[in-house]
Protein backbone atom coordinates (compact mmCIF):
# COMPACT_ATOMS: atom_id res chain seq x y z
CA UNK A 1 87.33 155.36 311.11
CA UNK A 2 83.80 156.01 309.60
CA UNK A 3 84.19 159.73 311.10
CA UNK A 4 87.42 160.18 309.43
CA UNK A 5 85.85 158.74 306.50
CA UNK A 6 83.04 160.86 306.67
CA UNK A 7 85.06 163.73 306.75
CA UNK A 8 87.56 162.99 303.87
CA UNK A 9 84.41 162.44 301.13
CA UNK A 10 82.69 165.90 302.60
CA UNK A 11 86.46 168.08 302.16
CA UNK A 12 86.70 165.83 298.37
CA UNK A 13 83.04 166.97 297.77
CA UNK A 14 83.90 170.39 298.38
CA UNK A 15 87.36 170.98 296.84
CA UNK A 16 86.96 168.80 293.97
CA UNK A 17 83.26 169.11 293.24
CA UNK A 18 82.86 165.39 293.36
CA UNK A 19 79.19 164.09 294.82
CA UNK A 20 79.61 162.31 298.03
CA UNK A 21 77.07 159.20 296.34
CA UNK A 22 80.12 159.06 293.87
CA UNK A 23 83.07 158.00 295.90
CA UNK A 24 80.67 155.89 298.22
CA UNK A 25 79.91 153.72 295.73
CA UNK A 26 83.45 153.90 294.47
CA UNK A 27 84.28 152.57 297.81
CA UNK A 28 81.76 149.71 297.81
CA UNK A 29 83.39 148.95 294.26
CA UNK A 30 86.59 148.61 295.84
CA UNK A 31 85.52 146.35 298.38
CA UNK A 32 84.04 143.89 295.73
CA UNK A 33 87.35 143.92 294.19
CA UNK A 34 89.29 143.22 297.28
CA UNK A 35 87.21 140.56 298.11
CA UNK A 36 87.25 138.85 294.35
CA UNK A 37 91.79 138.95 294.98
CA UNK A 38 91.62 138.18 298.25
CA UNK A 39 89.67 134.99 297.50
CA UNK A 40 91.15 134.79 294.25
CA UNK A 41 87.83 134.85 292.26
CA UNK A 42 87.58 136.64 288.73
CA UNK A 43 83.51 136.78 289.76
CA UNK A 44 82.02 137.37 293.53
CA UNK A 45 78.17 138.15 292.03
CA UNK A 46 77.04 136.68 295.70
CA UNK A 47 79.39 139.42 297.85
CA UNK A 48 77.17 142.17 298.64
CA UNK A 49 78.53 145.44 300.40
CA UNK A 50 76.08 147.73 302.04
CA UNK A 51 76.78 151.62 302.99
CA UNK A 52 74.71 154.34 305.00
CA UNK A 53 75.58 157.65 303.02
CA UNK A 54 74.73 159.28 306.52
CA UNK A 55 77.06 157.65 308.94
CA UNK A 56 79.40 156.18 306.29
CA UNK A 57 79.22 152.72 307.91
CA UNK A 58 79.72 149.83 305.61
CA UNK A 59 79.03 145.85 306.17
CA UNK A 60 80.47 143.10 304.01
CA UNK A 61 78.62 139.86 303.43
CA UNK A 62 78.39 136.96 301.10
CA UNK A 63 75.17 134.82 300.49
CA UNK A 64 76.23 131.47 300.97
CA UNK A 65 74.76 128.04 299.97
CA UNK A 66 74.03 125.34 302.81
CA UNK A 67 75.59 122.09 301.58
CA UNK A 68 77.43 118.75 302.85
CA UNK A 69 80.61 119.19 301.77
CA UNK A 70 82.32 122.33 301.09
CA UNK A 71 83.86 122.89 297.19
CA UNK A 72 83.95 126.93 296.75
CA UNK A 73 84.93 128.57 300.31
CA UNK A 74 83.29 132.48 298.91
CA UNK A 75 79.77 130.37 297.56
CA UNK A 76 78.97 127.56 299.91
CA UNK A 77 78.90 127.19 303.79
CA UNK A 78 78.82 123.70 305.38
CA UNK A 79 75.37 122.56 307.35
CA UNK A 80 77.64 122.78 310.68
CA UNK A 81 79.24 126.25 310.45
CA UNK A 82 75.51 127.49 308.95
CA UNK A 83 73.87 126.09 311.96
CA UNK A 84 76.08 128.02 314.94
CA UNK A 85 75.07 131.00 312.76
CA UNK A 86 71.50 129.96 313.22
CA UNK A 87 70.26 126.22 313.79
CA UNK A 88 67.16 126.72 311.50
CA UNK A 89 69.33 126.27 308.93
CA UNK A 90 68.31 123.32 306.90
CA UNK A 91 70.55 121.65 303.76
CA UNK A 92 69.95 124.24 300.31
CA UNK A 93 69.40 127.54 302.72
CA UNK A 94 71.07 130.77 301.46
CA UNK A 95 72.83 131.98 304.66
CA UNK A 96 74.24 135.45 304.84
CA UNK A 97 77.71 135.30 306.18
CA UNK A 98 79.58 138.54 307.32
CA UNK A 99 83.33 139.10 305.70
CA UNK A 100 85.50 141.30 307.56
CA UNK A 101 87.47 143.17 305.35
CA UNK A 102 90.39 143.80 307.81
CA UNK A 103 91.34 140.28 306.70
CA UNK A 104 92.00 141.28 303.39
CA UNK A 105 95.57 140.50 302.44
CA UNK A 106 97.85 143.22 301.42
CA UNK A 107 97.67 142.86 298.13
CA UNK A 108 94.10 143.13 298.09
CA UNK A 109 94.22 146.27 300.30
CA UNK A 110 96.08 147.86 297.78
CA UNK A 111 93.89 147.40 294.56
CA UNK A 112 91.17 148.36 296.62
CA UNK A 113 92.95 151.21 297.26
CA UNK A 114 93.98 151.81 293.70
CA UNK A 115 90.29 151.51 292.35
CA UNK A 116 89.31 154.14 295.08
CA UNK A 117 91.77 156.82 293.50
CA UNK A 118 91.18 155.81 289.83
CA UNK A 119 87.88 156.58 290.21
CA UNK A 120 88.55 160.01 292.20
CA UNK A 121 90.73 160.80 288.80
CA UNK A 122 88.11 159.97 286.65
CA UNK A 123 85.71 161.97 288.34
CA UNK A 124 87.50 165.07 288.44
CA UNK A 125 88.36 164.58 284.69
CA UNK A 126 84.64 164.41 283.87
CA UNK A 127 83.74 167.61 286.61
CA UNK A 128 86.57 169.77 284.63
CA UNK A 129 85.74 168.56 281.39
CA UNK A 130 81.78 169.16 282.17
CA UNK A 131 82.56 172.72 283.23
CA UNK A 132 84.60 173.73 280.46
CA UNK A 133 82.18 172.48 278.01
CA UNK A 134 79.61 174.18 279.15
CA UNK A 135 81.63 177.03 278.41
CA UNK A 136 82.52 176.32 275.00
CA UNK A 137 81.61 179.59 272.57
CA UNK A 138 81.49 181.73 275.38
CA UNK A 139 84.66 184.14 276.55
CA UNK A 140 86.91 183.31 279.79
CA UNK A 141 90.05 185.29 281.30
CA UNK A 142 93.01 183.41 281.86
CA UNK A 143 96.41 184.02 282.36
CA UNK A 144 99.48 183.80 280.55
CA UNK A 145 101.50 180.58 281.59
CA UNK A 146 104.42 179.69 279.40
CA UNK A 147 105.05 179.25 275.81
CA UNK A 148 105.19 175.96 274.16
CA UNK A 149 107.10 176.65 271.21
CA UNK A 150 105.00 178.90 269.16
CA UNK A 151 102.01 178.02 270.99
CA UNK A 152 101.02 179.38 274.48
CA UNK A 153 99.64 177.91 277.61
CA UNK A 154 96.67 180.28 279.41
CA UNK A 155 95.64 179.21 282.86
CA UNK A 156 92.04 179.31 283.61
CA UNK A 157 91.73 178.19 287.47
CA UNK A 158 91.12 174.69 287.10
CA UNK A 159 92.72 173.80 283.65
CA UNK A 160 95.02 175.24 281.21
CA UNK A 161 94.01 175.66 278.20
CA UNK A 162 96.38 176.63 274.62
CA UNK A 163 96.28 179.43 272.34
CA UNK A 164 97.77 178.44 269.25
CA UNK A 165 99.31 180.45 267.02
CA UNK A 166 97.12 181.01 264.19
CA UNK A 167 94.30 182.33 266.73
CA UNK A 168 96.27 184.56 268.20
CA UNK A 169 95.87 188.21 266.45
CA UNK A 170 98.81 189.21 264.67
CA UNK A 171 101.06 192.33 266.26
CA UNK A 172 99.78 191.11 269.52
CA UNK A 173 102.59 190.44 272.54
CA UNK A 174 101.81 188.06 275.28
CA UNK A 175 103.88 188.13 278.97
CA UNK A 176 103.66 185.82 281.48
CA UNK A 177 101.10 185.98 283.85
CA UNK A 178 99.28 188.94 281.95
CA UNK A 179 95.47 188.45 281.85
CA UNK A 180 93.83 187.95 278.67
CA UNK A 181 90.32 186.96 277.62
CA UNK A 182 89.94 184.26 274.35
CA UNK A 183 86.98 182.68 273.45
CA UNK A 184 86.78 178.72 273.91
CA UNK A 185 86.98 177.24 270.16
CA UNK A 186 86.62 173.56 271.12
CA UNK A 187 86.82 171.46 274.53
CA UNK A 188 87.58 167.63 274.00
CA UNK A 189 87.70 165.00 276.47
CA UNK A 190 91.35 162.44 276.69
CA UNK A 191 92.85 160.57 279.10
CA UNK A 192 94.71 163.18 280.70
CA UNK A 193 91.77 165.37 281.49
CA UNK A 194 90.10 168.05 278.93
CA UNK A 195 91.87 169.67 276.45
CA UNK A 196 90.53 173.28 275.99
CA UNK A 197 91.56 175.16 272.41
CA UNK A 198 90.92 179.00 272.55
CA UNK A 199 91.17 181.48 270.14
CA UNK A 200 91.55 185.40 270.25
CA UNK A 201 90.93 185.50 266.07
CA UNK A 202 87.73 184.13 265.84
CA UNK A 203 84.92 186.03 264.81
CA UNK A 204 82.20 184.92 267.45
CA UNK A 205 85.21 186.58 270.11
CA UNK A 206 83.73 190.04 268.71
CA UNK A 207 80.21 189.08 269.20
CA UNK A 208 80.93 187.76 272.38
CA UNK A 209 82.39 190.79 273.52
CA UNK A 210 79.95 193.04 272.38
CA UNK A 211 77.33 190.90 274.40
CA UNK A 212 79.31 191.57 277.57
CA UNK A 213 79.37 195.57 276.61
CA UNK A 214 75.99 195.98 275.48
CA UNK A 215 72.74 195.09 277.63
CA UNK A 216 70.79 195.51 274.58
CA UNK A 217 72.72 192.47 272.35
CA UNK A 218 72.59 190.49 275.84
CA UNK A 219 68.95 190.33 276.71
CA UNK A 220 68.32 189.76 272.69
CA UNK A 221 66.46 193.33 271.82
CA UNK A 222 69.60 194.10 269.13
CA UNK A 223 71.07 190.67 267.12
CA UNK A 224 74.37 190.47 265.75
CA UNK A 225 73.21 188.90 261.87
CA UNK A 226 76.97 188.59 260.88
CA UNK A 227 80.37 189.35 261.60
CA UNK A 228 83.72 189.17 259.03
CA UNK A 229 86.69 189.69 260.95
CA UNK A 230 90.21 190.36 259.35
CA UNK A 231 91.57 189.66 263.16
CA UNK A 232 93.55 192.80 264.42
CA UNK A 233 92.88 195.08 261.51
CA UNK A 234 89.29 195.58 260.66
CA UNK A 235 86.07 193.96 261.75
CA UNK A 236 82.64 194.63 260.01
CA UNK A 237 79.63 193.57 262.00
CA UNK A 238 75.56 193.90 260.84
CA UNK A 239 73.17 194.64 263.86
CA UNK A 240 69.13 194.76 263.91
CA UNK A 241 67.07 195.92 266.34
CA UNK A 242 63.60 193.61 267.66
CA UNK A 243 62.45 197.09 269.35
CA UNK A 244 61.94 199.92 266.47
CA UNK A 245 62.14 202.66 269.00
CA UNK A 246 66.02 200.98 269.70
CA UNK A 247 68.88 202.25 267.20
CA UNK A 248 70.79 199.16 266.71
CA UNK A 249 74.34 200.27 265.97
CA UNK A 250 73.54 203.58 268.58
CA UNK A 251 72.97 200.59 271.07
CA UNK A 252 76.25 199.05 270.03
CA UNK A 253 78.15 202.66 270.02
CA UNK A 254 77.06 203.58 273.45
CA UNK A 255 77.13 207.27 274.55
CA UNK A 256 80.25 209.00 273.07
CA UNK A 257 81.43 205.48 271.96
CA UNK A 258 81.78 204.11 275.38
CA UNK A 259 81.10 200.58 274.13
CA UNK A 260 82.55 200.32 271.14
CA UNK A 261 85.54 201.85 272.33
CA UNK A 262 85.81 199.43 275.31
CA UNK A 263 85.84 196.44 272.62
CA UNK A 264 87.91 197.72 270.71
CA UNK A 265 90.77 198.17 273.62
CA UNK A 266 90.49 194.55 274.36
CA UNK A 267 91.06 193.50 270.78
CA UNK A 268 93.80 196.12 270.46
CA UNK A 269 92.94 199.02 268.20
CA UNK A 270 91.14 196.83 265.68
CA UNK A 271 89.15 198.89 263.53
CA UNK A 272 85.01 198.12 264.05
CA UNK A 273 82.24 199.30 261.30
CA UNK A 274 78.94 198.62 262.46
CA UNK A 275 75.70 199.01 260.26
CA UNK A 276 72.53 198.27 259.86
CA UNK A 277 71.18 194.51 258.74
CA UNK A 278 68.43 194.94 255.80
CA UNK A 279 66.55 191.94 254.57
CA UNK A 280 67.05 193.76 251.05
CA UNK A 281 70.00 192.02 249.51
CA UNK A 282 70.92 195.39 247.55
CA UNK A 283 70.45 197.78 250.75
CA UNK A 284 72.65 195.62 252.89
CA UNK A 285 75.64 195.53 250.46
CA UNK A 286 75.44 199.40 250.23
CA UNK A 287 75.42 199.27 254.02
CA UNK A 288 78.01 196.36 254.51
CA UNK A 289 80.69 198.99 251.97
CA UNK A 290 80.64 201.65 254.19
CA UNK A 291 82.10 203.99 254.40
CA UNK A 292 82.09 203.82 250.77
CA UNK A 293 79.39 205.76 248.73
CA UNK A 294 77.40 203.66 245.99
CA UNK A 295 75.37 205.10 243.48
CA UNK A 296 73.86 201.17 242.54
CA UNK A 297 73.54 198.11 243.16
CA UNK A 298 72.49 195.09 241.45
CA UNK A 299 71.67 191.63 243.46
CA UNK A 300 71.03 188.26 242.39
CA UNK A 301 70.20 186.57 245.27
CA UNK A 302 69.94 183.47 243.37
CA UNK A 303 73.41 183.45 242.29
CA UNK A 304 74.59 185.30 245.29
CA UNK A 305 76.47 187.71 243.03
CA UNK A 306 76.33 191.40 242.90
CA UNK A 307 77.15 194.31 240.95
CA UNK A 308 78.08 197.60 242.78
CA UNK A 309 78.82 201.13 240.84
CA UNK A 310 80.16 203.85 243.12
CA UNK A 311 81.42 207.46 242.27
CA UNK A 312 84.73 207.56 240.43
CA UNK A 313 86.33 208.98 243.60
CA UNK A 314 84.73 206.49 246.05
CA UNK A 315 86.27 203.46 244.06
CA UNK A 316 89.66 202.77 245.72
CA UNK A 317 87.20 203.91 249.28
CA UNK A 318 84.83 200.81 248.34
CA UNK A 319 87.75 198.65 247.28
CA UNK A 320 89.77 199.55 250.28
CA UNK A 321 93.64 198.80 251.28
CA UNK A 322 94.46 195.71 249.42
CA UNK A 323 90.66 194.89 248.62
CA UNK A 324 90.13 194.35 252.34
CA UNK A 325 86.59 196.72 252.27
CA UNK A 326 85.09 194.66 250.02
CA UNK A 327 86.88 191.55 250.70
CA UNK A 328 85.01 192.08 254.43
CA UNK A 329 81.63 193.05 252.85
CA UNK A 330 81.43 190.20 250.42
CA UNK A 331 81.95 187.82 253.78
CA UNK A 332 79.40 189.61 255.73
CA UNK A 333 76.76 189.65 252.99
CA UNK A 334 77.62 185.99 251.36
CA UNK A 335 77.62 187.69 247.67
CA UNK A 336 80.30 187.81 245.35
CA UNK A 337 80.69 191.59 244.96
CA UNK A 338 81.99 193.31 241.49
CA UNK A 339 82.62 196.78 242.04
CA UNK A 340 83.37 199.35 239.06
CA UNK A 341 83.42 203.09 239.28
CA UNK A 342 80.47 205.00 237.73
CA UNK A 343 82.68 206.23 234.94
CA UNK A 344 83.49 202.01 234.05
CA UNK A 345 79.92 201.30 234.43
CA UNK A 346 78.64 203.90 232.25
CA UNK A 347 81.09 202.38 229.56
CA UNK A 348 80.00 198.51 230.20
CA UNK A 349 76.44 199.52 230.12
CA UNK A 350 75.85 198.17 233.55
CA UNK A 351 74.36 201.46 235.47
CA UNK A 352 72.30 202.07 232.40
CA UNK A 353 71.07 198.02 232.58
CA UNK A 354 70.50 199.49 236.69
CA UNK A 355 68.63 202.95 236.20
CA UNK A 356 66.08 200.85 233.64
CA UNK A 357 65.80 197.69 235.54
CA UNK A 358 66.14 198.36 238.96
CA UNK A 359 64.12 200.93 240.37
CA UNK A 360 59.85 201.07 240.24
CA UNK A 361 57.93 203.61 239.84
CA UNK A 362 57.37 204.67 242.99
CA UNK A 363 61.08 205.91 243.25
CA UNK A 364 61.28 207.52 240.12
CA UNK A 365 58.74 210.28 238.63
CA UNK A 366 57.83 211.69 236.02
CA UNK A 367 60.50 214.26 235.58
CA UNK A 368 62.86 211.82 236.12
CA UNK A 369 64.36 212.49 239.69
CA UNK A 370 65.01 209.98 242.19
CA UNK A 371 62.65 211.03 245.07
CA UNK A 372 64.04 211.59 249.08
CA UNK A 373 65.00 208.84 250.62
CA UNK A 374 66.38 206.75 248.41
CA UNK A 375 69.92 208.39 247.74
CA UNK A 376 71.54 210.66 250.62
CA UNK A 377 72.97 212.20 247.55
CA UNK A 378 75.55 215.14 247.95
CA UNK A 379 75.75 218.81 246.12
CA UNK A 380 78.02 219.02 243.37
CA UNK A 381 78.58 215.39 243.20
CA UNK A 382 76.04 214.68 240.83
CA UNK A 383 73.83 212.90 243.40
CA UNK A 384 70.29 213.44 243.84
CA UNK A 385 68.46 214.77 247.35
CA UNK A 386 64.92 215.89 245.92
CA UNK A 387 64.41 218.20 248.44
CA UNK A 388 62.31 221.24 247.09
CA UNK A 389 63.83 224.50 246.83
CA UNK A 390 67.64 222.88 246.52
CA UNK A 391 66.74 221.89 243.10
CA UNK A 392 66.10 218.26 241.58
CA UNK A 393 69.73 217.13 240.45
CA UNK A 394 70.10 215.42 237.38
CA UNK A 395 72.95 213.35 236.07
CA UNK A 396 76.28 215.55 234.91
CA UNK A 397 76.83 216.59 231.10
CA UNK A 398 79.67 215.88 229.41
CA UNK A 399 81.55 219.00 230.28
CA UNK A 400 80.85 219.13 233.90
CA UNK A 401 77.80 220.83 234.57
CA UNK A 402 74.46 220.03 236.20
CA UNK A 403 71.74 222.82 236.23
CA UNK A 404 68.03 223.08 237.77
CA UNK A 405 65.02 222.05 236.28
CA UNK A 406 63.95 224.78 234.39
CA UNK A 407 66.88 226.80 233.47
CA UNK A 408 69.64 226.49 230.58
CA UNK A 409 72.70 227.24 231.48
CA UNK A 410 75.48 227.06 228.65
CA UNK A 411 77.60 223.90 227.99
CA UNK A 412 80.78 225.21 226.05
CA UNK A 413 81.89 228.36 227.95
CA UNK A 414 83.61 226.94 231.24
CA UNK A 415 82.12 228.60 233.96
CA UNK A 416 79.31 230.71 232.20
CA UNK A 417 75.94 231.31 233.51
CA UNK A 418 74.90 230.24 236.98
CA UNK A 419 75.59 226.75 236.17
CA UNK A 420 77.61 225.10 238.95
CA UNK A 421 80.59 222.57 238.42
């Protein structure tokens, strides 16, 4: 029996990840109970049951009082019966008396039996739930079980787990057994075992999947700052880079846009901008509008409130379909973005209020040209470069025109002169 015994606790150790010291001492729990029912005690604190973890060999015995006459059959032990055990005894001795637990009645068999496989359940709740909490914010693959009304049921091995249906992405079809990977929102403990909520909408699911893609996020040389997510449509994430000879959103690209690319198949097509984090408040909501153009911008990082000016022909760009552009930037940057096109900010006074105020001197000189590096400006767009021998650009007159430093070209005659439009 204690090789069979042996035996069952090494195959429970190994298929259910149980410790061996666990369901020994679930056994000697057992025991004690038997022994309280079958001696119909609520307390047996003198029952002691021994077991060698080795051999799996177990003793029962109760420390019992040497006295004259006999009131509690599990506490006390008569001078007589004490001195066959061992005639030392004397009247007051403790003797240790051996139970044999084969004479445990049924009943008494059978809670012992009961506590033994309680325990076992218990157990294994606490392994499964200890697993899948360690994996909680991290991705797993599962697959597709059955629905449950709306929601569905994703097997991962040792548990299921349920998408509901506001984290799945919308557009998205699911078939049984097809293998998907979510991200594990939230892992709580019940009676029933652990009860694992996972999402495929959630924004740390990008960043997760990135870290899987790109050895650079994974080992920590490239950080994801912040991610907005508009799940299955557009997803705008700011990188930086610990290593200044690493490009941060190159890293995140990969050659010919392996990476990027291989994210964007799992989430289905769902568009990705990447761009660079800046600590400058300003700089980062320029970046964060891409692939809008802004001429300005005006931060309050007290307030957390901006004001952006773009080209009249960028507007509806920075604005997007249905404000979801800046509706995504204003998430990933935190500010509360007001956007107005140049022509609307020229008329509120803002880019005035942003041409005095906002730049120093070391951008602006004395002829009054924004120097390289500031704008990527673009010919003919009324932008400024300030690259020698292109010309410095200055801001449009009324009628159209921008001309060199230096030269006059006419205003009234449409097209006149070397003036260009």
């Amino acid at each position: 029996m204690n090789n069979e015994l042996f035996e069952a606790l090494t195959i429970l150790e190994r298929e259910k990840n149980i410790s061996k010291d666990t369901l020994l001492e679930a056994i000697r729990q057992s025991l004690l109970q038997a022994c309280k029912n079958h001696y119909d005690k609520s307390e047996a604190n003198n029952v002691v049951v021994n077991i060698d973890p080795d051999t799996c060999e177990f003793e029962v015995h109760a420390d019992k009082t040497v006295v004259e006459k006999v009131e509690d059959d599990l506490a006390e032990i008569s001078l007589t019966n004490a001195k066959l055990i061992d005639s030392r005894y004397e009247l007051g001795d403790v003797v240790q008396v051996p139970i044999q637990s084969k004479e445990f009645s049924r009943i008494a068999t059978q809670n012992a039996k009961n506590v033994i496989l309680q325990k076992i359940r218990e157990e294994e709740r606490k392994v499964l739930y200890n697993e899948f909490y360690s994996k909680e914010k991290d991705i797993v693959t599962g697959i597709v079980q059955r629905f449950i009304g709306r929601n569905i049921s994703i097997n991962l091995g040792r548990a299921d787990a349920i998408l509901n249906a506001e984290e799945m992405i919308r557009g998205e079809n699911y078939r049984p057994n097809q293998r998907i990977k979510v991200y594990v929102l939230e892992v709580r403990d019940t009676p029933k075992g652990p009860k694992i909520l996972v999402s495929r909408t959630h924004p740390e699911f990008v960043k997760r999947l990135f870290e899987a893609e790109v050895t650079e996020v994974k080992d920590g040389t490239v950080e994801i700052k912040s991610i907005a997510r508009e799940a299955g449509s557009r997803t705008k994430m700011a990188v930086w880079s610990n290593n200044p000879d690493v490009d941060p959103v190159g890293a995140c690209v990969g050659l010919n846009g392996a990476r990027v690319n291989a994210v964007v198949d799992e989430l289905h097509g769902e568009k990705i901008d990447i761009i660079n984090w800046d600590e400058n408040a300003a700089l980062l909501i320029e970046n964060a509008l891409s692939p809008a153009k802004v001429i300005s911008v005006i931060a309050d990082g007290d307030e957390k409130t901006a004001k952006v000016v773009v080209p009249d022909y960028q507007l509806s760009l920075a604005i997007g379909k249905e404000g979801q552009n800046a509706r995504l930037a204003a998430r990933l940057t935190g500010f509360k973005i007001d956007i107005k096109s140049e022509t609307q900010a020229r008329e509120s006074g803002d880019l005035l209020e942003y041409e005095e105020d906002y730049y120093e001197d070391e951008y602006y000189d004395e002829n009054g040209y924004y120097e390289d590096g500031y704008y990527d400006g673009q010919n003919g767009d009324g932008y400024y470069e300030g690259q020698e021998g292109d010309g410095y650009y200055e801001e449009q007159p009324e009628d159209g025109y921008y001309y060199e430093e230096g030269q006059e070209y006419p205003e009234s005659d449409e097209g006149s002169g070397d003036g260009q439009e």
